[in-house]
Protein backbone atom coordinates (compact mmCIF):
# COMPACT_ATOMS: atom_id res chain seq x y z
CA UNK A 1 -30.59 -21.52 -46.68
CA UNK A 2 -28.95 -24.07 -43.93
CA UNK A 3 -28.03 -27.54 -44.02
CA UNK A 4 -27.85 -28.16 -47.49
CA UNK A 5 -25.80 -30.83 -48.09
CA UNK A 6 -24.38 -30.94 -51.88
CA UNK A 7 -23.45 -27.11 -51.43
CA UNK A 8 -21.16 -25.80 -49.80
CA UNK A 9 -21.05 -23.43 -46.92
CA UNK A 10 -19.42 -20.77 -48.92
CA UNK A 11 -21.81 -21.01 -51.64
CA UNK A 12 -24.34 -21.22 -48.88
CA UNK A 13 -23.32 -17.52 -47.61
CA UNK A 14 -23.29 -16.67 -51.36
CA UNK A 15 -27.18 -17.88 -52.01
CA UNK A 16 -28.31 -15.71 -48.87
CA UNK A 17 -27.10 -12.49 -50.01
CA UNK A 18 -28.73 -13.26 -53.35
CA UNK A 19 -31.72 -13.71 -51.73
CA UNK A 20 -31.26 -10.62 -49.92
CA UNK A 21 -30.67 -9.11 -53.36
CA UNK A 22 -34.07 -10.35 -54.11
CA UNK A 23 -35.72 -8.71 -50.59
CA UNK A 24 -34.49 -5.53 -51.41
CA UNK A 25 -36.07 -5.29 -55.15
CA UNK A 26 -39.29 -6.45 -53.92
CA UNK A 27 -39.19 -3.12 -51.25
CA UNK A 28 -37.82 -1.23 -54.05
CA UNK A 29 -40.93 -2.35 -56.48
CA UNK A 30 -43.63 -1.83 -53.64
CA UNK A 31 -42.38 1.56 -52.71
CA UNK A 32 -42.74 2.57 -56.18
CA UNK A 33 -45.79 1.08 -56.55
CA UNK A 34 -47.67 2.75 -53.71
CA UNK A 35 -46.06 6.15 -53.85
CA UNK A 36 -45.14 6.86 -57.73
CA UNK A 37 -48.80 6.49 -59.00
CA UNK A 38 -51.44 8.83 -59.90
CA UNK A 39 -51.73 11.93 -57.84
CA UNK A 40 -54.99 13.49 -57.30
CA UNK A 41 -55.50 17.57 -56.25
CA UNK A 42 -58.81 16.88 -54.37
CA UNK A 43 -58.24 17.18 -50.45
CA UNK A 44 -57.89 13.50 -49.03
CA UNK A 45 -57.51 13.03 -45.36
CA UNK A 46 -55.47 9.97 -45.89
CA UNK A 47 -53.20 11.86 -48.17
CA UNK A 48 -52.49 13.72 -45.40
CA UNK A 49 -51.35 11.31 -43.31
CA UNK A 50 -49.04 9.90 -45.57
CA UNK A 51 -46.12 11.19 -47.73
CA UNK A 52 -47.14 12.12 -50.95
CA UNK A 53 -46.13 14.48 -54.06
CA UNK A 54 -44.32 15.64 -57.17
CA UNK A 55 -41.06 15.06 -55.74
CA UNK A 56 -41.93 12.03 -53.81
CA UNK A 57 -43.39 10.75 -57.70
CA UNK A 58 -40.09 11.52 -59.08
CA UNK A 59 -38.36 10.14 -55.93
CA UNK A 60 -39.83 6.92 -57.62
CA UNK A 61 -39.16 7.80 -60.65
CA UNK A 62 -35.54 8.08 -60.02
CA UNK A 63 -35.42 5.49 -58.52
CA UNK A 64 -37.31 3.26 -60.94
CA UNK A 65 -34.34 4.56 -63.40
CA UNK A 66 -31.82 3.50 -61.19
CA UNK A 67 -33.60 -0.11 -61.01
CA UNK A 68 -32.90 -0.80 -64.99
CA UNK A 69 -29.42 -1.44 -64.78
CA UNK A 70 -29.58 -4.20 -62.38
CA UNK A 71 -32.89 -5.59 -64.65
CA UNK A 72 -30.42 -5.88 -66.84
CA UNK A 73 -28.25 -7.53 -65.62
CA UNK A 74 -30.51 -10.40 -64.57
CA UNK A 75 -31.23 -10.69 -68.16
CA UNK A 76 -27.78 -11.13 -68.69
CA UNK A 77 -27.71 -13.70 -66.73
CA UNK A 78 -30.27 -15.27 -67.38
CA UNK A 79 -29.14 -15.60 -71.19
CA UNK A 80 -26.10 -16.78 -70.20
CA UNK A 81 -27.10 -19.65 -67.55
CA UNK A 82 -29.43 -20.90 -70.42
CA UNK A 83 -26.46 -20.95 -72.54
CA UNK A 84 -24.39 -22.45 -69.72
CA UNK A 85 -26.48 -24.52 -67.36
CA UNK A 86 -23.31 -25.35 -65.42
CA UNK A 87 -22.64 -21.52 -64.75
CA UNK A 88 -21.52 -21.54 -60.90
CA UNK A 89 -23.36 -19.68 -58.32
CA UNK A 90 -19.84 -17.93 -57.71
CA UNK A 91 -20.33 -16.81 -61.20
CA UNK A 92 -23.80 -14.71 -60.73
CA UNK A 93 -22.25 -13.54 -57.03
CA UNK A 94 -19.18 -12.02 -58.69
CA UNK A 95 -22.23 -10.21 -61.48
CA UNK A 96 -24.00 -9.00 -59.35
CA UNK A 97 -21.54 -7.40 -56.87
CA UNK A 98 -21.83 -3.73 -57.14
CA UNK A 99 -25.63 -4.40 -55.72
CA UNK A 100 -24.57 -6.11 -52.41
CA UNK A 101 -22.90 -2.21 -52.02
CA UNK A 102 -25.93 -0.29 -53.49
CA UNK A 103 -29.26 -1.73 -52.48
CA UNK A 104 -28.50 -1.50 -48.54
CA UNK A 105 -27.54 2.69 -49.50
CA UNK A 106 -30.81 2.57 -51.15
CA UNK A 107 -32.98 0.83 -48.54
CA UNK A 108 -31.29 3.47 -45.99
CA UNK A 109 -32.69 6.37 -48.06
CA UNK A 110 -35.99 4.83 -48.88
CA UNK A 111 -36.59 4.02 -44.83
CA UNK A 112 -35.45 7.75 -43.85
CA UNK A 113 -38.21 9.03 -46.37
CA UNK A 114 -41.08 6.82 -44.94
CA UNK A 115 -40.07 7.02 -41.23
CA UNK A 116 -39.23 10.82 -41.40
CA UNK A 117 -42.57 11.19 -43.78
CA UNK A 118 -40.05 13.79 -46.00
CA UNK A 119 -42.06 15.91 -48.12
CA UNK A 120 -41.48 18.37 -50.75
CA UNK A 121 -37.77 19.59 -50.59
CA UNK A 122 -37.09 18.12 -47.89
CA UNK A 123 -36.54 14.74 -50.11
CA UNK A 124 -33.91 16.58 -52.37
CA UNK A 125 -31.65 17.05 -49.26
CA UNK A 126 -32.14 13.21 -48.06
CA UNK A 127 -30.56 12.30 -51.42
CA UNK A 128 -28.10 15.00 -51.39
CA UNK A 129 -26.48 13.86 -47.93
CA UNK A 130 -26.88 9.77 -48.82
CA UNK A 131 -24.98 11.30 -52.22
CA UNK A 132 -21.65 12.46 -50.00
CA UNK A 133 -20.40 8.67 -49.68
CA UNK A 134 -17.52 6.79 -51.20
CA UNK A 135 -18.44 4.38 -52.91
CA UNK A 136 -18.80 5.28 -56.97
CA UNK A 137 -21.25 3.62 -57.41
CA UNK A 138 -23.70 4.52 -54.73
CA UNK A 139 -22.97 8.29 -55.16
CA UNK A 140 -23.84 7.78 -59.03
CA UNK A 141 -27.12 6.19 -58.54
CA UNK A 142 -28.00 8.79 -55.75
CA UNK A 143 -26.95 11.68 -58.15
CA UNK A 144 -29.15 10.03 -61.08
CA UNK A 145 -32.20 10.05 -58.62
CA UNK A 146 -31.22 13.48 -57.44
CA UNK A 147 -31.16 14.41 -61.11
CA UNK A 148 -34.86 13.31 -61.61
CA UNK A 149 -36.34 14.55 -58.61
CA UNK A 150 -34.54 18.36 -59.72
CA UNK A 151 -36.68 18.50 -62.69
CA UNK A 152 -39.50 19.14 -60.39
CA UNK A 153 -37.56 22.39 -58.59
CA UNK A 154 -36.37 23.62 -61.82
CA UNK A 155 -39.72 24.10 -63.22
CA UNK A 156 -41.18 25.46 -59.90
CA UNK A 157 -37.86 28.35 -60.17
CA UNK A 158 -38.94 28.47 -63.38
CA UNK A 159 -42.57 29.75 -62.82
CA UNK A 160 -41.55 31.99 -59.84
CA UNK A 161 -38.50 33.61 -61.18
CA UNK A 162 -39.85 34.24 -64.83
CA UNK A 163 -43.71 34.61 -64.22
CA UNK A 164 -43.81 35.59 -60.19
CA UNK A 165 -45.91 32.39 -60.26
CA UNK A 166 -46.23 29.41 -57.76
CA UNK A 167 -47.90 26.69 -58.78
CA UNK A 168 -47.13 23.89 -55.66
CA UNK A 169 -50.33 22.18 -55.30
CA UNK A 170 -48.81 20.22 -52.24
CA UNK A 171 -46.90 22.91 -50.58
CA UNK A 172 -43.71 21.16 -51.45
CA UNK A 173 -41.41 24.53 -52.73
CA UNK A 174 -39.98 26.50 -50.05
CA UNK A 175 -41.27 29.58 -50.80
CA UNK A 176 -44.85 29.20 -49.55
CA UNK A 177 -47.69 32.07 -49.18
CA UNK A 178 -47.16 34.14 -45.81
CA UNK A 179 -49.50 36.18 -43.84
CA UNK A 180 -46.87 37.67 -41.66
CA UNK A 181 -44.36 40.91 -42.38
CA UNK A 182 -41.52 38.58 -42.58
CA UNK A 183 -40.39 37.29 -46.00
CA UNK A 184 -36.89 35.08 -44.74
CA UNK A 185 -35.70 33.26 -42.66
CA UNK A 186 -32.35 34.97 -41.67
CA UNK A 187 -32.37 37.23 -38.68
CA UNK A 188 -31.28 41.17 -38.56
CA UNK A 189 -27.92 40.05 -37.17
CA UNK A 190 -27.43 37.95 -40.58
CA UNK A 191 -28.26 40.81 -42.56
CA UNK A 192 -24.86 41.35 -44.60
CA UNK A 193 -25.99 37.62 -45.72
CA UNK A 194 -28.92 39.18 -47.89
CA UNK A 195 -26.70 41.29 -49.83
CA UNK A 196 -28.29 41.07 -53.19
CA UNK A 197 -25.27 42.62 -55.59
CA UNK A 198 -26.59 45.79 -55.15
CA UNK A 199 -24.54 48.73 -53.86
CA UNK A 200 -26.01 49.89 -50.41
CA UNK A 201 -29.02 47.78 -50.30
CA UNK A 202 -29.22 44.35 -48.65
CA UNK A 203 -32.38 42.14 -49.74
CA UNK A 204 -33.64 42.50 -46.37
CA UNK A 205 -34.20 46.24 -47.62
CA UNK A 206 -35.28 45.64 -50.60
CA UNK A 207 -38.22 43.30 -49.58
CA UNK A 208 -38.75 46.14 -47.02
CA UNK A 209 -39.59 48.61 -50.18
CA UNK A 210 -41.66 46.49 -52.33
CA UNK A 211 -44.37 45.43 -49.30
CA UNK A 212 -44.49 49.30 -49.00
CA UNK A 213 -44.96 49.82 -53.35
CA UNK A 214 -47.57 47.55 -53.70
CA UNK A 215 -51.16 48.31 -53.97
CA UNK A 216 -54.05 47.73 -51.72
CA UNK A 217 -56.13 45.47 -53.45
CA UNK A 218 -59.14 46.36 -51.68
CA UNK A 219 -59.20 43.97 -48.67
CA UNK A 220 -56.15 45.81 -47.52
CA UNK A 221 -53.53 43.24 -47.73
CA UNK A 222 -51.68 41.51 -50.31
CA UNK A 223 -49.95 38.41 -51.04
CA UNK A 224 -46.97 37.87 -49.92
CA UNK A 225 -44.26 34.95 -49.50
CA UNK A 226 -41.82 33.75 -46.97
CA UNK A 227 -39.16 31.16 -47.33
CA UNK A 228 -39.92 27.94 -45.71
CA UNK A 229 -36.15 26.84 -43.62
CA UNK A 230 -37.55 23.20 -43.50
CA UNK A 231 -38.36 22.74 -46.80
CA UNK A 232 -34.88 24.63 -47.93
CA UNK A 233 -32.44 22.15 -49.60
CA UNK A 234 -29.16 22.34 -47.30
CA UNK A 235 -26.84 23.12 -50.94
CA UNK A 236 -28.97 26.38 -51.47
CA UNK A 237 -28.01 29.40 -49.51
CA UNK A 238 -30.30 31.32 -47.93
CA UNK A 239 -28.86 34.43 -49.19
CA UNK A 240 -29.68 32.71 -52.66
CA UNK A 241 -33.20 31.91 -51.27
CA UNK A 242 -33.73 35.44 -50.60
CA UNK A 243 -32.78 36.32 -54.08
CA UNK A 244 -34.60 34.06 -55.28
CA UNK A 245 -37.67 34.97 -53.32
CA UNK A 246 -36.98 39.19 -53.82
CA UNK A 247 -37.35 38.44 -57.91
CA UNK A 248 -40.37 36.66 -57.45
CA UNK A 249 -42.66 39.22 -55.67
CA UNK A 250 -40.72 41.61 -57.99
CA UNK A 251 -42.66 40.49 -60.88
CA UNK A 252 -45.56 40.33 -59.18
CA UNK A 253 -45.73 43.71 -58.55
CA UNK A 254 -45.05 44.53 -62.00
CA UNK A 255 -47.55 42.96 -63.08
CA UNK A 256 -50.42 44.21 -61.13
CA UNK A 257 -49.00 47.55 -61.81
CA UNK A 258 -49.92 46.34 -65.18
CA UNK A 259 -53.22 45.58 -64.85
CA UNK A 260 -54.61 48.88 -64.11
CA UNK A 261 -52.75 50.55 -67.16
CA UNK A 262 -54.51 48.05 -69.19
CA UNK A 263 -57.95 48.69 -67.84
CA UNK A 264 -57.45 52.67 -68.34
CA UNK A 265 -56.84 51.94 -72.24
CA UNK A 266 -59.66 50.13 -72.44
C-alpha cells in the first residue's frame, strides 16, 4: 500500500506487515497442503525427487498445530471489529505482534527443508537448531513442532529396541540395513566413545561378537545394520546410537536363535 491519502504513513507501514502476515500463512497453508497429505508405499519416481515422509507429514503436522493459535486470534478479532467497527488498525497491529517475530523463524525453517530437500531425521535437527533462539516465543512453537515430529522416532526406537524391528518404509531412521562389516560410524581411534556400561567391553566389541554368534541362514550372510551419520539428530550421541543400534541386532539374534528351538518341538 502507497499513496493513500486518508491514512497515514504510519498506519501505512502497519497495513504492509499485515499483509505480510497474510503472505506468510498462505506459504504456511500450501506447504502443508502439498507435503502433509496421503503417503503412498508404491515406488514413485517423482517421490523421489521430492521430499517426502513420516516426519516430513508430521513436520506439517506440527506445524499445522502451531498455526491454531494465530487462527485464533483472527477470530478474535474479527468478533471484536464487528463489535467495534471503529477498532484502529493500531489495534489489530499491537494483536497480532508476537507473529511479525514468529512467521519469518518459520518461513526460515520451512525454506531450509525444501531447498536442502531434508529427509527423515535430518528434519528433527533443522528444528532443533531454529529451536536454540531467543525469542520465547519462537523457541516454543519450534519445540511444539519438534514435539510432533518425535512421535515418529519414538515409535521407530520403539520397534527396534523392544522387537529388533525396523519398520522405515522411506529410509528415514538412522539405523538403515548394511551390507558392509561396519555397524557405526565412529572410528577405532573413538573407541573409548562406544563404551556401553560394561566392564572391559566397548560396543565396538560387542558388535564384533554378535556378527560372529549369528547363524548362517543359508545364503551365507545375514542382516545387519549400520548407523546412518546424516540422518543422526545432532542431540543424540553416537555413543548412544551405538547402544542403541548393539540392542537392536541383540534381539534379533535372540530371536532367530528362537526359531529353530521351536521347529525341533514341533
Amino acid at each position: 500500500l502507497s499513496d493513500v491519502p486518508f491514512i497515514s504513513p504510519s498506519e501505512v507501514d502497519q497495513l504492509n506487515k499485515l499483509c505480510k502476515l497474510g503472505t506468510f500463512y498462505r506459504d504456511f497453508n500450501n506447504f502443508i497442503r502439498q507435503y502433509g497429505g496421503h503417503l503412498s508405499l508404491q515406488p514413485n519416481d517423482k517421490r523421489k525427487s521430492e521430499i517426502h515422509g513420516l516426519y516430513l507429514k508430521s513436520f506439517c503436522h506440527g506445524l499445522d498445530k502451531v498455526l491454531e493459535d494465530y487462527r485464533a486470534s483472527l477470530q478474535r478479532l474479527e468478533m471484536e471489529i464487528l463489535a467495534d467497527p471503529d477498532l484502529t488498525i493500531s489495534h489489530l497491529y499491537r494483536s497480532l505482534f508476537q507473529y511479525f517475530l514468529l512467521f519469518p523463524a518459520l518461513s526460515a525453517m520451512v525454506e531450509q527443508i525444501k531447498s536442502h530437500k531434508a529427509h527423515g531425521c535430518y528434519i528433527l535437527d533443522t528444528v532443533h537448531k531454529h529451536s536454540n533462539c531467543g525469542q520465547p516465543s519462537v523457541k516454543e512453537a519450534m519445540n511444539k513442532i519438534l514435539h510432533v515430529c518425535h512421535d515418529v522416532l519414538y515409535k521407530q526406537l520403539c520397534s527396534w529396541l523392544l522387537h529388533g524391528s525396523l519398520f522405515d518404509p522411506y529410509k528415514e531412521f538412522f539405523i538403515q540395513h548394511s551390507t558392509g562389516q561396519t555397524t557405526g560410524v565412529a572410528t577405532e581411534t573413538q573407541e573409548e566413545e562406544d563404551y556401553l556400561g560394561i566392564m572391559g567391553v566397548t560396543g565396538r566389541q560387542l558388535q564384533k561378537a554378535l556378527n560372529m554368534t549369528l547363524p548362517d541362514t543359508g545364503g551365507g550372510s545375514h542382516q545387519t545394520f549400520s548407523i546412518q551419520a546424516d540422518l543422526l539428530p545432532v542431540y543424540i550421541p553416537i555413543r548412544v546410537a551405538n547402544k542403541i543400534l548393539f540392542v537392536g541386532e541383540s534381539i534379533q539374534m535372540f530371536e532367530t536363535d528362537k526359531k529353530p528351538a521351536t521347529h525341533k518341538k514341533g
